[in-house]
N, C-alpha and C. Protein backbone atom coordinates (compact mmCIF):
# COMPACT_ATOMS: atom_id res chain seq x y z
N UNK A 1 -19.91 -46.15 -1.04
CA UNK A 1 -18.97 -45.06 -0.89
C UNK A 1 -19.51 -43.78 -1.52
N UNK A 2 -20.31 -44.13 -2.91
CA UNK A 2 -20.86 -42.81 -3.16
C UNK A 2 -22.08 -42.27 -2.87
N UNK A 3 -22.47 -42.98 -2.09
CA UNK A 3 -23.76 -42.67 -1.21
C UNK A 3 -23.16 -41.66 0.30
N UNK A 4 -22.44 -42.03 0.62
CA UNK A 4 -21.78 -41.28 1.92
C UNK A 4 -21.33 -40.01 1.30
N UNK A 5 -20.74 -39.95 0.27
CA UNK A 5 -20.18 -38.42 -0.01
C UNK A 5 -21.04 -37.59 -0.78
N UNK A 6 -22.44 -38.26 -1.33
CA UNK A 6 -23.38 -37.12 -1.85
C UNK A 6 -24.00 -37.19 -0.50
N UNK A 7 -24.32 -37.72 0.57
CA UNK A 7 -24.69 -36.90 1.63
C UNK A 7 -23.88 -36.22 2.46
N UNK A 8 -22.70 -36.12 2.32
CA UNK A 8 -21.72 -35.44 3.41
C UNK A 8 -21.42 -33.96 2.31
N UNK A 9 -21.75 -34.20 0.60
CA UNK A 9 -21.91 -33.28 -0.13
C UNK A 9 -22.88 -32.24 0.40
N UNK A 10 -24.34 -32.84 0.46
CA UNK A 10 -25.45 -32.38 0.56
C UNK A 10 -25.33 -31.57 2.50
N UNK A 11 -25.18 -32.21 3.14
CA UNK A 11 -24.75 -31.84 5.05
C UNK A 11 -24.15 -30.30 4.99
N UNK A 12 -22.72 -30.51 3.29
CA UNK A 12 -21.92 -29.63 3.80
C UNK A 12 -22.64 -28.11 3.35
N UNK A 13 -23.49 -28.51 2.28
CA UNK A 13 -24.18 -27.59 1.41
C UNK A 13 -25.10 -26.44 1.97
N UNK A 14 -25.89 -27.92 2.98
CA UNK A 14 -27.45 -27.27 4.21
C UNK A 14 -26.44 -26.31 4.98
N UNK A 15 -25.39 -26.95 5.80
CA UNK A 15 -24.37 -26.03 6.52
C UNK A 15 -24.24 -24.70 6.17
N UNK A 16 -23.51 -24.68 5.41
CA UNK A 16 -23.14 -23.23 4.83
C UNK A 16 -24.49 -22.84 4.31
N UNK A 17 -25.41 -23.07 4.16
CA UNK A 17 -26.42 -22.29 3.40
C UNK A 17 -27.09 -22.14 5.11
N UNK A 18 -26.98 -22.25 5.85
CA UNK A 18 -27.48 -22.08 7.08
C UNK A 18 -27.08 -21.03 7.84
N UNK A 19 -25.57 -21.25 7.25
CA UNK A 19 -24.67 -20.14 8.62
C UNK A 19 -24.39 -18.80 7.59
N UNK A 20 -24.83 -18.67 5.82
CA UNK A 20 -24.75 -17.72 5.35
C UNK A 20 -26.49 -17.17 5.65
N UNK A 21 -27.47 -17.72 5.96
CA UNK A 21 -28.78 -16.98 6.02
C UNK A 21 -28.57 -15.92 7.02
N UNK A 22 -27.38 -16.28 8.07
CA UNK A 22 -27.58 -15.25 9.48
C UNK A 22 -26.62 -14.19 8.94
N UNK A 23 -26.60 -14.12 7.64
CA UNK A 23 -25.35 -12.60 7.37
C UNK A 23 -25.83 -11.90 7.59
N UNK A 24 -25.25 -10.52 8.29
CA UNK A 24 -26.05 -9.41 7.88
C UNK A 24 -26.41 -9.03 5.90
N UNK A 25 -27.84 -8.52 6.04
CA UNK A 25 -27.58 -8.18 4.28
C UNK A 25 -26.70 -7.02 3.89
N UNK A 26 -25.78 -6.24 4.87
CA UNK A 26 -24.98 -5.45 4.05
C UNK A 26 -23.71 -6.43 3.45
N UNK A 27 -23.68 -7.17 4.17
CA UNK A 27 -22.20 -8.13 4.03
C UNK A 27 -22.51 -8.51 2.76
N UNK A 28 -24.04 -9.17 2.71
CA UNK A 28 -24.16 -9.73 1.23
C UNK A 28 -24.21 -8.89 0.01
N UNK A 29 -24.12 -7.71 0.48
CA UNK A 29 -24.37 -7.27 -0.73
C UNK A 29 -23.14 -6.74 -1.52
N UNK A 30 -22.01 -6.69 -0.37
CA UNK A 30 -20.52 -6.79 -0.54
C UNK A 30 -20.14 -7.86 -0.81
N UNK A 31 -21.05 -9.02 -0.75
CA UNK A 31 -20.45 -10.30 -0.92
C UNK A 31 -20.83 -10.61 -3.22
N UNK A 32 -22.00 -9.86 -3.25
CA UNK A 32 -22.57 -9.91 -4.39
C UNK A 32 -21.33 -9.00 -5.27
N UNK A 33 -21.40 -7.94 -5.14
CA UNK A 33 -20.20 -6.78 -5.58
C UNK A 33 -18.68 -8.07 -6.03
N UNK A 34 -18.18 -8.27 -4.64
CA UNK A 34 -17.09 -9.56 -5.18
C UNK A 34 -17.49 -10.18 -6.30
N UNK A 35 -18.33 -10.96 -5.96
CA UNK A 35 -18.53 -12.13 -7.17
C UNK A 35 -18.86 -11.03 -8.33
N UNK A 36 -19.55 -10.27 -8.85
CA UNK A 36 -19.42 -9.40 -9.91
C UNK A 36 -18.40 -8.92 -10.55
N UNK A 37 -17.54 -8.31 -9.82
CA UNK A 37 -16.10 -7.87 -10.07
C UNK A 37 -15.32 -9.20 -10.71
N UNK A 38 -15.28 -10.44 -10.02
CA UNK A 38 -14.71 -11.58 -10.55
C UNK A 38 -15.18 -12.17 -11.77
N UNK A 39 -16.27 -12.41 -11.78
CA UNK A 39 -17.13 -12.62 -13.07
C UNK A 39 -16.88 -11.54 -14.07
N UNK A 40 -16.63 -10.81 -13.62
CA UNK A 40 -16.40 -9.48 -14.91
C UNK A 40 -14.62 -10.18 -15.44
N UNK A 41 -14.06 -10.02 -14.70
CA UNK A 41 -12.59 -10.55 -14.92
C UNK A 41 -12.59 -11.66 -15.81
N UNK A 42 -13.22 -12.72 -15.48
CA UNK A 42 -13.59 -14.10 -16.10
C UNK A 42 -13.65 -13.77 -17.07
N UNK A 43 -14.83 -13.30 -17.37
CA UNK A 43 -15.46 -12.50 -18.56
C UNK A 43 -14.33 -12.21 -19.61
N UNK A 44 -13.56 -11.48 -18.98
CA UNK A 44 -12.72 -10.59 -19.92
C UNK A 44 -11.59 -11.67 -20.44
N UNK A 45 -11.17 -12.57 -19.52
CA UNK A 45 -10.30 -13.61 -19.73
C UNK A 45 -10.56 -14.47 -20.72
N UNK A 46 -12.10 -14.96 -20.75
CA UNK A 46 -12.71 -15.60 -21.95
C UNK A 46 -12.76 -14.75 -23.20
N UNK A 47 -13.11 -13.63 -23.26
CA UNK A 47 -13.02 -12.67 -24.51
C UNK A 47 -11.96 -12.64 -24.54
N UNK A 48 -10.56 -12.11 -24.29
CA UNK A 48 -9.18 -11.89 -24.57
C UNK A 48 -8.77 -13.13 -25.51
N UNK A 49 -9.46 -14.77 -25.19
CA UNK A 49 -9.22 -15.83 -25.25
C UNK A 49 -9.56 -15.72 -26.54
N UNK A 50 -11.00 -15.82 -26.43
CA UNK A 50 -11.53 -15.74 -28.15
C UNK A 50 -10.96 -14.68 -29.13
N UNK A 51 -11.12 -13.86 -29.01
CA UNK A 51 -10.92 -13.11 -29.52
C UNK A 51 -9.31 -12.47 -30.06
N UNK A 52 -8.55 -12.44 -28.96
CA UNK A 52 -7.29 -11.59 -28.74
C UNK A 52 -7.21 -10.92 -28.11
N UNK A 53 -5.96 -10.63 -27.87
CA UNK A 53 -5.45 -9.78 -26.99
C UNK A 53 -4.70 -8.16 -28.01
N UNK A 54 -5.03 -7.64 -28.99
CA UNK A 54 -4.20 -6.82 -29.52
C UNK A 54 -3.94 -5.63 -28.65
N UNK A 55 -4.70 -4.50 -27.98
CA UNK A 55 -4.23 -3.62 -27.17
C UNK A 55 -4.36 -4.53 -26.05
N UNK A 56 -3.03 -4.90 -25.36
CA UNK A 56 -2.73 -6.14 -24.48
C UNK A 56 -2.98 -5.09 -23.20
N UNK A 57 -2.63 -3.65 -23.18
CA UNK A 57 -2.18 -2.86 -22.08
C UNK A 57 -3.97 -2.31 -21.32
N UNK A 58 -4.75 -2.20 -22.57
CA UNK A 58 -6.13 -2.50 -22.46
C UNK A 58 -6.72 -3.46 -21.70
N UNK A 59 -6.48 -4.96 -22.30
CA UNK A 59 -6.65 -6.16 -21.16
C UNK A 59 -6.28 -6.22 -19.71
N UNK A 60 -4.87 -5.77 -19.68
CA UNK A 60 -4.62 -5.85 -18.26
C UNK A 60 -5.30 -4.60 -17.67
N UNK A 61 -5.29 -3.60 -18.08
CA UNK A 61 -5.98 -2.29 -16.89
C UNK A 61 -7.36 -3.04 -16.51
N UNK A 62 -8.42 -3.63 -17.50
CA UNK A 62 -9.57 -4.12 -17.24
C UNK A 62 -9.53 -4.81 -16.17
N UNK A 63 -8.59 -6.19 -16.70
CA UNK A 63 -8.32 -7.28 -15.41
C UNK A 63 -8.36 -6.79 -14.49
N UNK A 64 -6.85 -6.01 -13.96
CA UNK A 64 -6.15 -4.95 -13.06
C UNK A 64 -7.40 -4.68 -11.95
N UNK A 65 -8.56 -3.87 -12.92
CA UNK A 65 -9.14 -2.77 -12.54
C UNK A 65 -10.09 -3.79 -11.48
N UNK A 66 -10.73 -4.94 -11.93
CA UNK A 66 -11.38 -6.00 -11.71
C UNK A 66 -11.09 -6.68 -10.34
N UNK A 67 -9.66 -7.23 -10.25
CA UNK A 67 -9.22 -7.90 -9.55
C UNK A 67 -8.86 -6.80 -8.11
N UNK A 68 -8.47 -5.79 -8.54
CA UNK A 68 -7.93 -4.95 -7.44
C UNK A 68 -9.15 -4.29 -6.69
N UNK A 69 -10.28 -4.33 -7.67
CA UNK A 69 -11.77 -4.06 -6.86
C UNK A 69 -12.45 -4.95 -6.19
N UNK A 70 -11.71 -6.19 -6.92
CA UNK A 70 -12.50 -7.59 -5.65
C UNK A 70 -11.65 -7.49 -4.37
N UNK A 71 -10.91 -7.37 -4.79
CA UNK A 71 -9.35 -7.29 -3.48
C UNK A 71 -9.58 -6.36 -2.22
N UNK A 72 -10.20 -4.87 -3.01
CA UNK A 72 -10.94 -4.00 -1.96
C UNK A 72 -11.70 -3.78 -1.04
N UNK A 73 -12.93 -4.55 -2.20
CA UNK A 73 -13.75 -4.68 -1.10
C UNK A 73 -13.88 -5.98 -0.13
N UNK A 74 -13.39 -7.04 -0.58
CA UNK A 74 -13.13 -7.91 0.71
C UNK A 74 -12.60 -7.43 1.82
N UNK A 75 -11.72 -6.37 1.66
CA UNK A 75 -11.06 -5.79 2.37
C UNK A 75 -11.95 -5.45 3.40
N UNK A 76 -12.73 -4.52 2.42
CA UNK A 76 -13.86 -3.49 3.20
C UNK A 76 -14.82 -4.16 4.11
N UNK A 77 -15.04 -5.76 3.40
CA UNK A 77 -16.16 -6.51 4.40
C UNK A 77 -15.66 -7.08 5.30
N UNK A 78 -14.35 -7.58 5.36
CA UNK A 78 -13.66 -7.77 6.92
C UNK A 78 -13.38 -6.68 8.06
N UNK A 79 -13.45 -4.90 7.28
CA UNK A 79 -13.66 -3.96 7.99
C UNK A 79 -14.84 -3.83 8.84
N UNK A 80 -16.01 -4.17 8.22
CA UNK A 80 -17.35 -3.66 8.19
C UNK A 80 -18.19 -4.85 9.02
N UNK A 81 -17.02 -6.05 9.00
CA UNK A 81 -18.38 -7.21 9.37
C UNK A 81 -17.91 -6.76 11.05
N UNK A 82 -19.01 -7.03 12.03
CA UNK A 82 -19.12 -7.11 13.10
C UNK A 82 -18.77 -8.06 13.75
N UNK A 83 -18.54 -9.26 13.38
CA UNK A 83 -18.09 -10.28 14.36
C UNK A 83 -16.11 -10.33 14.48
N UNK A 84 -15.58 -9.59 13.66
CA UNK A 84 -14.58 -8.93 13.15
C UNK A 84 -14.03 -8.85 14.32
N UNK A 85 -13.10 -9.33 15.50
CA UNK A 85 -12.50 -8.15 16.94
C UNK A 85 -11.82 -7.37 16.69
N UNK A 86 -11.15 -7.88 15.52
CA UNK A 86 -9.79 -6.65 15.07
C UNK A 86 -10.15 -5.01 14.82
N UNK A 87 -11.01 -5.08 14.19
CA UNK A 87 -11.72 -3.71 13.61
C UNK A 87 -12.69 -3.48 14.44
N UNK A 88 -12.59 -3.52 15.30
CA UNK A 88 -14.04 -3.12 16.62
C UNK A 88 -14.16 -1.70 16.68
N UNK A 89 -13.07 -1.04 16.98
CA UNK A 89 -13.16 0.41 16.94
C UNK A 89 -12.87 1.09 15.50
N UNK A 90 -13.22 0.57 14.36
CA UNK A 90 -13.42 1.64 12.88
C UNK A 90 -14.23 1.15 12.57
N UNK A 91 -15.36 3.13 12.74
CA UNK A 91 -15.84 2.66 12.26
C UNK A 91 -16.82 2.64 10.82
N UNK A 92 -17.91 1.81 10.20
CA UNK A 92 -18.15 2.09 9.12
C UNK A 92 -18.16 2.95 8.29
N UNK A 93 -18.41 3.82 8.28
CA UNK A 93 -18.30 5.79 7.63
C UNK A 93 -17.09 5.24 7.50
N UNK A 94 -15.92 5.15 8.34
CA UNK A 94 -14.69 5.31 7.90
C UNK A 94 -13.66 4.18 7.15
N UNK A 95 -14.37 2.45 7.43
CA UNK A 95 -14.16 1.78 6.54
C UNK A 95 -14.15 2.09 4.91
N UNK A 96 -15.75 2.91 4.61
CA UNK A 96 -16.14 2.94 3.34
C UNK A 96 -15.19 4.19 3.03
N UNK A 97 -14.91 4.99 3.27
CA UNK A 97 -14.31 6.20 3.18
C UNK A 97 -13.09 5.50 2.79
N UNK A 98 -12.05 4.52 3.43
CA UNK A 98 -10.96 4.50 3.48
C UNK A 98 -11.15 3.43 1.90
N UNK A 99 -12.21 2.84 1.47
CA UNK A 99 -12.78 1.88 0.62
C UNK A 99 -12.56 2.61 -0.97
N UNK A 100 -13.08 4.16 -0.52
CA UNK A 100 -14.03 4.57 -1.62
C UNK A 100 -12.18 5.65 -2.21
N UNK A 101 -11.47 6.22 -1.65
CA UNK A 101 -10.25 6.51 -1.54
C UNK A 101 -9.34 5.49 -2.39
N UNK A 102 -8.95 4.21 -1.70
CA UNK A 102 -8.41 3.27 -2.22
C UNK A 102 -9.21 2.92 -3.72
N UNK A 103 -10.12 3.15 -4.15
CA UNK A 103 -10.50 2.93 -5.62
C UNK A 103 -10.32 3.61 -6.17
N UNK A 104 -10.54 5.00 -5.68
CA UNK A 104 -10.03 6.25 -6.61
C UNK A 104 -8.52 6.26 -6.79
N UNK A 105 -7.53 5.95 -6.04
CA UNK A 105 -6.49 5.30 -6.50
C UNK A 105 -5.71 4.65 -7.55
N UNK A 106 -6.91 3.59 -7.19
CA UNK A 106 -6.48 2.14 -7.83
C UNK A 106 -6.72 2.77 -9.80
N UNK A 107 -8.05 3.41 -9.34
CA UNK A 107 -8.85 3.79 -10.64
C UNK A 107 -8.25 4.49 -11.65
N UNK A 108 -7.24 5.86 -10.78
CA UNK A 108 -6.39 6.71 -11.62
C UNK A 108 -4.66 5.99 -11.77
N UNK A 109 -4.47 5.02 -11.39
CA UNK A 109 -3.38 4.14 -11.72
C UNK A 109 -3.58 3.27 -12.88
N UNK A 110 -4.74 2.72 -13.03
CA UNK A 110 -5.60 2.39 -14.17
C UNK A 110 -5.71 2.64 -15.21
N UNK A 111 -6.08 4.13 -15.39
CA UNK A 111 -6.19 5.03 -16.50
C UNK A 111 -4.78 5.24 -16.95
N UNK A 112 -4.09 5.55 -15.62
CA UNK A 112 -2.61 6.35 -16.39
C UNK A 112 -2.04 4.93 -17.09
N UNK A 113 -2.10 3.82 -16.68
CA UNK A 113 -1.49 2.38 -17.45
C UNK A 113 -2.21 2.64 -18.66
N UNK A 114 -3.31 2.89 -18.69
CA UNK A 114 -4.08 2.86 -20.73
C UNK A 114 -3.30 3.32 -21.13
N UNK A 115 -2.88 4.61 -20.79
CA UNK A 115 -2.11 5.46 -21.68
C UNK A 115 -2.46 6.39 -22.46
């Protein structure tokens, strides 16, 4: 039995590492940005942990700032990816535009929460 599921492990692994080689590299590099943004969050979740939380309003803008930038740009790469039908007619210039807007947003909602 555990011979069948480290190879149906390993099948599922080759798979996806197969059907992510044909990304375009802008996707990945939006895909890299995500995982950064999240890892930063993590990050901060583990320090808050150790450490404390005393300016608590501090922690959350970080988080906030973190999570609502992973949130974005996924956004932006379901805009931007091409196999996409929904978004066929917007296009990139105006994905990132509508991308780069929504952070400046997010960013000065951010700040005004520090206080």
């Amino acid at each position: 039995m555990a011979k069948s599921t480290a190879n149906d492990a390993q099948a599922l692994i080759r798979s996806l590492h197969s059907a992510y080689a044909a990304t375009p590299a802008n996707l990945k590099i939006i895909d890299l940005y995500v995982v950064f943004a999240i890892f930063t969050a993590l990050f901060q979740v583990v320090y808050m942990g150790l450490v404390g939380s005393f300016p608590f309003n501090s922690f959350l803008s970080g988080l906030l700032s973190c999570v609502g930038t992973a949130v974005l740009a996924v956004c932006f790469r379901i805009q931007v990816n091409k196999e996409n039908k929904e978004f066929k007619d917007l296009a990139p210039e105006r994905a990132f535009a509508d991308f780069v807007l929504c952070n400046l947003v997010l960013h000065l909602v951010i700040m005004n929460f520090l206080g």
